[in-house]
N, C-alpha and C. Protein backbone atom coordinates (compact mmCIF):
# COMPACT_ATOMS: atom_id res chain seq x y z
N UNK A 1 -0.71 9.83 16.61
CA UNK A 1 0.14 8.88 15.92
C UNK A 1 0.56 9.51 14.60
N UNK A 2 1.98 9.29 14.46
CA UNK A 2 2.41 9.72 13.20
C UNK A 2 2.79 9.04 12.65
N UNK A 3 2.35 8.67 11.17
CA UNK A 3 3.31 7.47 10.50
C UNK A 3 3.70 8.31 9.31
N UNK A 4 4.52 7.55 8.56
CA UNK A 4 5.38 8.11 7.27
C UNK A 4 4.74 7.03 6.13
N UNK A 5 4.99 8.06 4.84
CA UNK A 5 4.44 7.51 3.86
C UNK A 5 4.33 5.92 3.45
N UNK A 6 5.46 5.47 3.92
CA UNK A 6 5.71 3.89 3.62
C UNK A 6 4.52 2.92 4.38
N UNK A 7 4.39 3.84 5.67
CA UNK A 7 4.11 3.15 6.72
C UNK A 7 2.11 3.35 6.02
N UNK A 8 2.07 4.35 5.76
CA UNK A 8 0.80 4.35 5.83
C UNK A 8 0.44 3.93 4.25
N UNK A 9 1.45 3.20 2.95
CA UNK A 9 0.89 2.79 2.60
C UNK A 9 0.71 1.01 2.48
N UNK A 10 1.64 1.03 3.39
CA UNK A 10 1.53 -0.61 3.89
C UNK A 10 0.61 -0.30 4.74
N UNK A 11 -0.18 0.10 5.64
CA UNK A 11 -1.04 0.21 6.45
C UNK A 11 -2.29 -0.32 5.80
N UNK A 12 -2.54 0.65 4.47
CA UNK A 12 -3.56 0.55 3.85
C UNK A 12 -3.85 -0.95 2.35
N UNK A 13 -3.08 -1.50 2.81
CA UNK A 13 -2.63 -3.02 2.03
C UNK A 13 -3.08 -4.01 2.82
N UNK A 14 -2.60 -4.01 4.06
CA UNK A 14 -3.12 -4.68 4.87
C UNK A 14 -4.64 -4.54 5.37
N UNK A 15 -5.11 -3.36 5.73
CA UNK A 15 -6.28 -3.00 5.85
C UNK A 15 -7.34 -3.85 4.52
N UNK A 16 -6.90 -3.44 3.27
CA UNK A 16 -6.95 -4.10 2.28
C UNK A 16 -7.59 -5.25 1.94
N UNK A 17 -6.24 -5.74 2.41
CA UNK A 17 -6.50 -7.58 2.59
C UNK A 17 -7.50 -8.11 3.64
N UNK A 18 -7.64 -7.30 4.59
CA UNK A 18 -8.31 -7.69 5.75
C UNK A 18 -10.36 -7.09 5.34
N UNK A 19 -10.30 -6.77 4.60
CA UNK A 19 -11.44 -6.29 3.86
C UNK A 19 -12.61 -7.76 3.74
N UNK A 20 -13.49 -7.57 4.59
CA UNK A 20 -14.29 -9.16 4.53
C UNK A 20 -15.41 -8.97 3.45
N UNK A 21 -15.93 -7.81 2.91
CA UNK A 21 -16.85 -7.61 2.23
C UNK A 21 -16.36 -6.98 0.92
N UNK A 22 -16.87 -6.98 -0.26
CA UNK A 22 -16.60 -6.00 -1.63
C UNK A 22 -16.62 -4.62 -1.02
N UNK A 23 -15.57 -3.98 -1.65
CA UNK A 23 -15.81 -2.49 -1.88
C UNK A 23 -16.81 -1.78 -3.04
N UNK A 24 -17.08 -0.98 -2.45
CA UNK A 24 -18.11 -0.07 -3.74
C UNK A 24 -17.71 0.59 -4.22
N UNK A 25 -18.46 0.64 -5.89
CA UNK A 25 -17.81 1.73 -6.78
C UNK A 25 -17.12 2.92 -6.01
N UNK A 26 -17.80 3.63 -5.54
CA UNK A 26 -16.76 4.77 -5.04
C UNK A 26 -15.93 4.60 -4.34
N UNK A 27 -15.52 3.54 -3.07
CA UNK A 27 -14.73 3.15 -3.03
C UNK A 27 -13.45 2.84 -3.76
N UNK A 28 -13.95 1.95 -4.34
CA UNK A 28 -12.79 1.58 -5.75
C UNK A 28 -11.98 2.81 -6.20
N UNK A 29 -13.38 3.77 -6.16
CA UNK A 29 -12.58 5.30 -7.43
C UNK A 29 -11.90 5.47 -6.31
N UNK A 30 -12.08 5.97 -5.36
CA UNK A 30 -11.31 6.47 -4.46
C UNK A 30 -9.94 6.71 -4.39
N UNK A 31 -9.89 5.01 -4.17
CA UNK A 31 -8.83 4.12 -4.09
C UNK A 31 -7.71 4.51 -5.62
N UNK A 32 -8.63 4.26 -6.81
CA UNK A 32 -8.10 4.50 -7.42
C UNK A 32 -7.51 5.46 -8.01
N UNK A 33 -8.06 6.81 -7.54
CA UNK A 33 -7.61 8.36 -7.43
C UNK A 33 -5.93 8.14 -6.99
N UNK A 34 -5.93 7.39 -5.73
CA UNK A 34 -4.81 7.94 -4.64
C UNK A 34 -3.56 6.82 -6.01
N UNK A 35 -3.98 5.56 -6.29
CA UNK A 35 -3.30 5.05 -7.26
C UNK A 35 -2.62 5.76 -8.39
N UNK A 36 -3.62 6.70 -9.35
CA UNK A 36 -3.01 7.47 -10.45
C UNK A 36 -2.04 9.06 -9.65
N UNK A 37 -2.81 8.94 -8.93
CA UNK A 37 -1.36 9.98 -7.84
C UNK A 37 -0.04 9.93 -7.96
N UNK A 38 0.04 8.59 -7.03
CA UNK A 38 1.01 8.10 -6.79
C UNK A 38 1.85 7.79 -8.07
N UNK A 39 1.42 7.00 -9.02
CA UNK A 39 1.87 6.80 -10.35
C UNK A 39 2.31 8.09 -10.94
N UNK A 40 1.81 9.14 -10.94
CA UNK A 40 1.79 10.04 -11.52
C UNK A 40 3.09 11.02 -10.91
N UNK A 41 2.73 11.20 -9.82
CA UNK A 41 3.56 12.08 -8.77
C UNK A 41 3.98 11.80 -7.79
N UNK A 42 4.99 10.53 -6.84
CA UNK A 42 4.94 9.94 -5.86
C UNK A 42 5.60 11.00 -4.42
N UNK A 43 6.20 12.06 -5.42
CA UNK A 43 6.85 13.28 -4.69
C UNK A 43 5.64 14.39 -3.87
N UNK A 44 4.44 14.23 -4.22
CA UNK A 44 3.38 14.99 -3.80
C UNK A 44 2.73 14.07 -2.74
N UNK A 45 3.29 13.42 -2.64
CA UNK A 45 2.37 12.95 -0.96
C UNK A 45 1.92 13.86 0.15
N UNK A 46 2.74 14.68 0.56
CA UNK A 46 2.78 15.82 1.04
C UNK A 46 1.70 16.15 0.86
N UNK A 47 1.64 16.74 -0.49
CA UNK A 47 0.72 18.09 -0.85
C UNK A 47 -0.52 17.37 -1.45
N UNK A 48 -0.46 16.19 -1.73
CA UNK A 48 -1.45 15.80 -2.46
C UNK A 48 -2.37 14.77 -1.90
N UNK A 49 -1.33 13.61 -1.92
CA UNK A 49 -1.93 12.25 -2.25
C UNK A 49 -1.90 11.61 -0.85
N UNK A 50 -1.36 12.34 0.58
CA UNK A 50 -1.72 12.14 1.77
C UNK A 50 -3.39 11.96 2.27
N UNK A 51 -3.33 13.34 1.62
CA UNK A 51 -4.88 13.83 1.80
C UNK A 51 -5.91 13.07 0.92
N UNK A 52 -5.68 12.66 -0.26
CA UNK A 52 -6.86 11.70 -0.60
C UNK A 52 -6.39 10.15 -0.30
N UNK A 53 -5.35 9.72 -0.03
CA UNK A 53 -5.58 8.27 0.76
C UNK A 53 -6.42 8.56 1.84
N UNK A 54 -6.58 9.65 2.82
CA UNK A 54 -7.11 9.53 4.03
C UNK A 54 -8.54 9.90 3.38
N UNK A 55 -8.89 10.68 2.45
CA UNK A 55 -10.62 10.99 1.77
C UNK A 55 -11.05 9.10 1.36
N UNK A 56 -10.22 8.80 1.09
CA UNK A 56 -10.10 6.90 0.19
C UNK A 56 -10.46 6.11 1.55
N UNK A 57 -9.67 6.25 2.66
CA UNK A 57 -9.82 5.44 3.77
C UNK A 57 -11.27 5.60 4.52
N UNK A 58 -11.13 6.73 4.39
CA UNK A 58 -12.93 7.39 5.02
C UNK A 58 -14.12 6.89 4.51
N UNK A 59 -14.02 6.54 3.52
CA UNK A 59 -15.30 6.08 2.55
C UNK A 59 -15.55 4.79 2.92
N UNK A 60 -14.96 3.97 3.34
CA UNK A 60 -15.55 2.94 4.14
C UNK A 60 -15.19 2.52 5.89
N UNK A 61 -16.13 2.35 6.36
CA UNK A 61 -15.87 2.31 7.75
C UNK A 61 -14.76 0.99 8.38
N UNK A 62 -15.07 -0.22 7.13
CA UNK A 62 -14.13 -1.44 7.52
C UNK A 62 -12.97 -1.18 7.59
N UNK A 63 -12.57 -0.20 6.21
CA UNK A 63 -11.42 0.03 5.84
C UNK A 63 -11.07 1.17 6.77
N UNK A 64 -11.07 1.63 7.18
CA UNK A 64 -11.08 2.97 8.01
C UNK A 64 -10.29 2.39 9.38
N UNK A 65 -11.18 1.76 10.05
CA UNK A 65 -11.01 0.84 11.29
C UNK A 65 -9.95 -0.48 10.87
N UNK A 66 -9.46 -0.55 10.03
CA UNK A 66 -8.38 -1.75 9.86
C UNK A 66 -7.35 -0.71 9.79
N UNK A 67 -7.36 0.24 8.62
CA UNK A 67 -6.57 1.03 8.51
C UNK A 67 -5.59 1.42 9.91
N UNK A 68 -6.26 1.93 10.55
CA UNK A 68 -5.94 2.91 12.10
C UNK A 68 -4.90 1.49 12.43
N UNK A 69 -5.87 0.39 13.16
CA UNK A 69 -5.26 -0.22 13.76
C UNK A 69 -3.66 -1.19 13.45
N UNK A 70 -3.66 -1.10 11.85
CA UNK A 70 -1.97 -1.67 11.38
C UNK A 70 -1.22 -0.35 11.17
N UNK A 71 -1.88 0.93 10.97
CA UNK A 71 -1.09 2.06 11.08
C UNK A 71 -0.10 2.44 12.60
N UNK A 72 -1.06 1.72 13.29
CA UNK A 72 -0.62 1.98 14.86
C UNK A 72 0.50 0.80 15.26
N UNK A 73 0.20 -0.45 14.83
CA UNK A 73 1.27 -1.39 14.69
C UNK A 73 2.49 -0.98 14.25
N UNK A 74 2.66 -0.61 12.95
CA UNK A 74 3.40 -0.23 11.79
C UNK A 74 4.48 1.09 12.76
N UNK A 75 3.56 2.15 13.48
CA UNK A 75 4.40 2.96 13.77
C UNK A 75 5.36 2.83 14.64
N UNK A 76 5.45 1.58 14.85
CA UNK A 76 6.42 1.31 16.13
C UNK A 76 7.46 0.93 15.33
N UNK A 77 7.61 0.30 14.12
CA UNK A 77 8.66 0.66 13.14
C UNK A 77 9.78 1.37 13.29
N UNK A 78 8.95 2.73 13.16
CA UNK A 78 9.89 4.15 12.76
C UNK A 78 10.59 3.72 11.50
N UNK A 79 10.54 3.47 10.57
CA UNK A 79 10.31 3.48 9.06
C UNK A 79 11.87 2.41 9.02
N UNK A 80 11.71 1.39 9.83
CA UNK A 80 13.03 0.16 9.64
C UNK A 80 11.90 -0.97 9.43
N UNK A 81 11.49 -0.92 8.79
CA UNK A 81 10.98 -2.09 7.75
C UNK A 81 11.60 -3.08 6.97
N UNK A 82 11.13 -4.42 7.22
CA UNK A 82 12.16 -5.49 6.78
C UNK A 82 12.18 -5.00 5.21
N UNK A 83 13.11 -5.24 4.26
CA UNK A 83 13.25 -5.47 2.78
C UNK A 83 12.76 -6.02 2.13
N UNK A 84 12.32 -7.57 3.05
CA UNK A 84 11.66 -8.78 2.75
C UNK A 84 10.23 -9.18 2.92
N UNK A 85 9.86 -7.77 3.22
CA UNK A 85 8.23 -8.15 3.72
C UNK A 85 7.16 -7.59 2.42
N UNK A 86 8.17 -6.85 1.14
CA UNK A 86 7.25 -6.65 0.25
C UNK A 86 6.86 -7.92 -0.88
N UNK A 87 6.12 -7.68 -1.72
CA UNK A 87 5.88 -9.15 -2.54
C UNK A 87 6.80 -9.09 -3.55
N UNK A 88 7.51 -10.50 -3.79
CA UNK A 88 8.78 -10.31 -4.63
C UNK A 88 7.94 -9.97 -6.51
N UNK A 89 8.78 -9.45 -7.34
CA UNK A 89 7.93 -9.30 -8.70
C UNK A 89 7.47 -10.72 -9.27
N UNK A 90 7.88 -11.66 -9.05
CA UNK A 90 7.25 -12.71 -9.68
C UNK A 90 5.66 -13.14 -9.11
N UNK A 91 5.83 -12.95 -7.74
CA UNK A 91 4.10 -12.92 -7.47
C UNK A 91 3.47 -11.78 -7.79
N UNK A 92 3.96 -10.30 -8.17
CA UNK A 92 3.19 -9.32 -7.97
C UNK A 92 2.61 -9.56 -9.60
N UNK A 93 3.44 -9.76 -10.54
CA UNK A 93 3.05 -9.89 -12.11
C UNK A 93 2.13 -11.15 -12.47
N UNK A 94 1.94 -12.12 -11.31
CA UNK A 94 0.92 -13.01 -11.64
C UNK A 94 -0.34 -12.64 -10.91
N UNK A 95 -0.45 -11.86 -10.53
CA UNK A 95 -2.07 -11.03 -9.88
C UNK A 95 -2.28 -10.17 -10.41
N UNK A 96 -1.00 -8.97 -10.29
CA UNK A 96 -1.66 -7.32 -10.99
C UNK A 96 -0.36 -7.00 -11.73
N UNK A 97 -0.72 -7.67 -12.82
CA UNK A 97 0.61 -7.04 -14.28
C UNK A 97 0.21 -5.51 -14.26
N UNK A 98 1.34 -5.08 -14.29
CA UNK A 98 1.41 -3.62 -14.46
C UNK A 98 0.68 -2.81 -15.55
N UNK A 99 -0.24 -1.85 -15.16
CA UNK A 99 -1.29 -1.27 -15.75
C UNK A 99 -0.61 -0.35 -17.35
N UNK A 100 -1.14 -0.55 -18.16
CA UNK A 100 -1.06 -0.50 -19.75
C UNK A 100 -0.11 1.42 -18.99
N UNK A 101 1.11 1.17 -19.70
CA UNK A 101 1.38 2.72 -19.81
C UNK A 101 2.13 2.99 -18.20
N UNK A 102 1.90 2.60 -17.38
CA UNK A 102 2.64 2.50 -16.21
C UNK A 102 3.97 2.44 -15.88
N UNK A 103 4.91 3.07 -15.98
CA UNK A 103 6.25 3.18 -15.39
C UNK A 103 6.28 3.53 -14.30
N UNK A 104 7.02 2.14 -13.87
CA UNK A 104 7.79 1.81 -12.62
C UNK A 104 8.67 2.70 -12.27
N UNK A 105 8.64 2.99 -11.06
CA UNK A 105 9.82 4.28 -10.53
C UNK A 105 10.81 3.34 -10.20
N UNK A 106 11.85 3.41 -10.69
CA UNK A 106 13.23 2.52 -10.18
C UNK A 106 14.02 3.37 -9.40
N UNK A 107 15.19 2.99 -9.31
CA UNK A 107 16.25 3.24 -8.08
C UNK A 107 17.36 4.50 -8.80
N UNK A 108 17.46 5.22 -7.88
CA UNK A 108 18.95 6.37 -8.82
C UNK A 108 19.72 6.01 -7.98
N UNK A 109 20.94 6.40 -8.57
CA UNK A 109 22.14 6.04 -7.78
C UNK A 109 22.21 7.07 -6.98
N UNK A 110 22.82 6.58 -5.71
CA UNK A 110 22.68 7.79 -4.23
C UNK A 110 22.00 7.69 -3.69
N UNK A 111 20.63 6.77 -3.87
CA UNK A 111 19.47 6.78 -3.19
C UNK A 111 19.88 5.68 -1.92
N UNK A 112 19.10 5.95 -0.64
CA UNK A 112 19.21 5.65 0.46
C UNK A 112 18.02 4.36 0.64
N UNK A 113 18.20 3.41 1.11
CA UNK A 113 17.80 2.23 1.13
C UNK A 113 16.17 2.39 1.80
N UNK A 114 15.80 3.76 2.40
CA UNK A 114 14.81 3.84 2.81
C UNK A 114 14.21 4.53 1.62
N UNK A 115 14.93 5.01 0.67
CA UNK A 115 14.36 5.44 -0.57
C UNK A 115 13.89 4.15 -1.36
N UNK A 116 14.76 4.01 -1.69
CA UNK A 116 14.40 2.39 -2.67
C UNK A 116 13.13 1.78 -2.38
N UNK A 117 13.00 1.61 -0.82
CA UNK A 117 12.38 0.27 -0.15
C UNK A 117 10.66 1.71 -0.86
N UNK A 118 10.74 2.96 -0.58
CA UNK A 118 9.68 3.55 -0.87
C UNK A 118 9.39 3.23 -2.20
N UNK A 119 9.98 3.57 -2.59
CA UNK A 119 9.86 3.36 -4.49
C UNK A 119 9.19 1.47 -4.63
N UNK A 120 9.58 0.75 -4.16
CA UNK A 120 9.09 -0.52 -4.19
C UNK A 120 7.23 -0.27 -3.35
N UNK A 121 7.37 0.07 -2.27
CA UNK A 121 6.17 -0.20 -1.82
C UNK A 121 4.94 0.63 -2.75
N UNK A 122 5.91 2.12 -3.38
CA UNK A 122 4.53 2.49 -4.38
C UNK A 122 4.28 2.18 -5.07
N UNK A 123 4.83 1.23 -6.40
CA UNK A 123 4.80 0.49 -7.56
C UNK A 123 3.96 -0.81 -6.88
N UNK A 124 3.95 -1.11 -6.11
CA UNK A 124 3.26 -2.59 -5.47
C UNK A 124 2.00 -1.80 -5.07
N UNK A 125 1.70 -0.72 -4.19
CA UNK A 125 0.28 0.44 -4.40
C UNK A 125 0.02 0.33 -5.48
N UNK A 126 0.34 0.92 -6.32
CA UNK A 126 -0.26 1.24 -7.66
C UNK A 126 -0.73 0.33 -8.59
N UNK A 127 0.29 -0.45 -7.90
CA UNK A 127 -0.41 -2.05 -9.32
C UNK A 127 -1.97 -2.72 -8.45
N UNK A 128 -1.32 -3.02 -7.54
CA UNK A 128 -3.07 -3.24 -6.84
C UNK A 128 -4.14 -2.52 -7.01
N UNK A 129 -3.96 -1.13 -6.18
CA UNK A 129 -4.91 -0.28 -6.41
C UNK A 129 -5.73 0.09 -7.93
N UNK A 130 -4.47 -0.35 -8.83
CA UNK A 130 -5.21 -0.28 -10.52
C UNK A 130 -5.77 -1.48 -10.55
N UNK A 131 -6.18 -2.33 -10.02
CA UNK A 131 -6.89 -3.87 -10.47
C UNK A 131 -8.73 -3.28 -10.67
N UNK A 132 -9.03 -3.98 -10.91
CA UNK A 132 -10.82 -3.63 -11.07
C UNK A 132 -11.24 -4.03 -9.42
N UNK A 133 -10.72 -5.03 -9.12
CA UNK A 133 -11.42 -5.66 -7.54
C UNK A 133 -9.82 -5.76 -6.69
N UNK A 134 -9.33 -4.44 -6.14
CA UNK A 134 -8.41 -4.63 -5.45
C UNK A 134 -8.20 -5.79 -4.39
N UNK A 135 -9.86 -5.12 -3.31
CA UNK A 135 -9.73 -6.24 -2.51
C UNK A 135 -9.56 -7.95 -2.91
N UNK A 136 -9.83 -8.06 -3.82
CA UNK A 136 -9.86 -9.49 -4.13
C UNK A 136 -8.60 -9.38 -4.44
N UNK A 137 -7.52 -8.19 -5.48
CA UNK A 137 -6.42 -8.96 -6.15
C UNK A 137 -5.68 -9.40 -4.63
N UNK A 138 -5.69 -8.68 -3.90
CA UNK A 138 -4.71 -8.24 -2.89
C UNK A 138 -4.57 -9.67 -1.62
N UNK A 139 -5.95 -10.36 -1.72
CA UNK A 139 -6.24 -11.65 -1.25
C UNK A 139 -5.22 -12.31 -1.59
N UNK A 140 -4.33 -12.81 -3.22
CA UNK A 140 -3.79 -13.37 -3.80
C UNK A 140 -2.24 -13.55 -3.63
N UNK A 141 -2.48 -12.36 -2.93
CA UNK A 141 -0.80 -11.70 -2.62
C UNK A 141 -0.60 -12.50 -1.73
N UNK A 142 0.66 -13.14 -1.00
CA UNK A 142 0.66 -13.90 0.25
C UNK A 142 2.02 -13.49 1.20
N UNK A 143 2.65 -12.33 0.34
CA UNK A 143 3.37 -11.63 0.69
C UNK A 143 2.69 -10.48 2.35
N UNK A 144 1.71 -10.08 1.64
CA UNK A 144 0.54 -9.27 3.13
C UNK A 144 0.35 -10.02 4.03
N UNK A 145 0.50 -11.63 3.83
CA UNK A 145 0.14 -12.42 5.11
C UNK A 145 1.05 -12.88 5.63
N UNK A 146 2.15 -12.66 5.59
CA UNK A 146 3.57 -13.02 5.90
C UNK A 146 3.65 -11.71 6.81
N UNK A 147 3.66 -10.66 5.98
CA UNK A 147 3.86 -9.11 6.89
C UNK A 147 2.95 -9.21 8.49
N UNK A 148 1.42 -9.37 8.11
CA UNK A 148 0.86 -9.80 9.37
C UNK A 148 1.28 -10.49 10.33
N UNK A 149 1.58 -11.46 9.50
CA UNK A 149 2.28 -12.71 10.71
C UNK A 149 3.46 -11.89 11.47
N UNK A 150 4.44 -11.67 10.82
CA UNK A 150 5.27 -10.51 11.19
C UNK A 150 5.04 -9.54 12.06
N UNK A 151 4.10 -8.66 11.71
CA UNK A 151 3.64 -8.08 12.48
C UNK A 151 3.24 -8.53 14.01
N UNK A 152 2.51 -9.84 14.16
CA UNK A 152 1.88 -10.36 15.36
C UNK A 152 3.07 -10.69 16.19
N UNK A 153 4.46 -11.38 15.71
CA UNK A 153 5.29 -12.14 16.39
C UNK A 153 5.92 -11.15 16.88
N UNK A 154 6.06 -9.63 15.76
CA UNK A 154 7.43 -8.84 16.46
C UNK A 154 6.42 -8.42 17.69
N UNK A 155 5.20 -7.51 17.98
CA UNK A 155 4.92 -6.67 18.75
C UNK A 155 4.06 -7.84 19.66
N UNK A 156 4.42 -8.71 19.85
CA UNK A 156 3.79 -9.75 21.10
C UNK A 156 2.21 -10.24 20.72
């Protein structure tokens, strides 16, 4: 299975949410490694920040095993993802206000709508993943449970 960056980091949101127990400190860091990445460099997925989401996913077995299975959903996609399935900013700023110093990657002109929609889903990564108790902020979101639902109706 191959998925693309979008795909696998909505994969790992949902996985996320679906999290029945606390994550552990290292967990968290993990998590939060692949966060200052992304923030940092969203162009190094490739080279970088592929490889420690999947070191991040490994560290717990729940997350691991949720992961796979909306990654595998997700890839039937092929990266045409609704517009409407991310959380609009007014819910995302009443759970995880954007972390002290954090710039948002916005839109350039020329950019291709599968660009944009990326640039949205990593700024919505990054603000979660910076919370102290992701799994919990990510509970709050109700945007992820809409996507699920979504998810269940399109693929039967």
């Amino acid at each position: 299975m191959n998925i693309n960056k979008n795909q696998s980091l909505l994969a790992l949101m949902l996985a996320l949410d679906d999290a029945s127990t606390a994550l552990t400190d290292q967990e968290r860091n993990a998590l939060a490694v692949v966060a200052e990445q992304l923030a940092a460099n969203p162009a190094a997925w490739d080279t970088h920040i592929a490889a420690s989401l999947e070191t991040a996913v490994a560290t717990s077995p729940q997350l691991q095993t949720n992961f796979a299975a909306y990654a595998k959903q997700l890839a039937a996609f092929q990266d045409d993802l609704p517009a409407d399935w991310l959380p609009q900013a007014i819910e995302l700023d009443a759970v995880a206000p954007a972390p002290t110093g954090m710039v948002a990657k916005g839109f350039l002109p020329g950019q291709t709508n599968s660009e944009k929609k990326s640039e949205e889903i990593n700024n919505v990564v990054v603000r979660i993943l910076s919370t102290a108790k992701p799994e919990e902020t990510i509970k709050k979101v109700n945007a992820f449970k809409r996507i699920k639902s979504a998810l269940r109706q399109s693929l039967g």
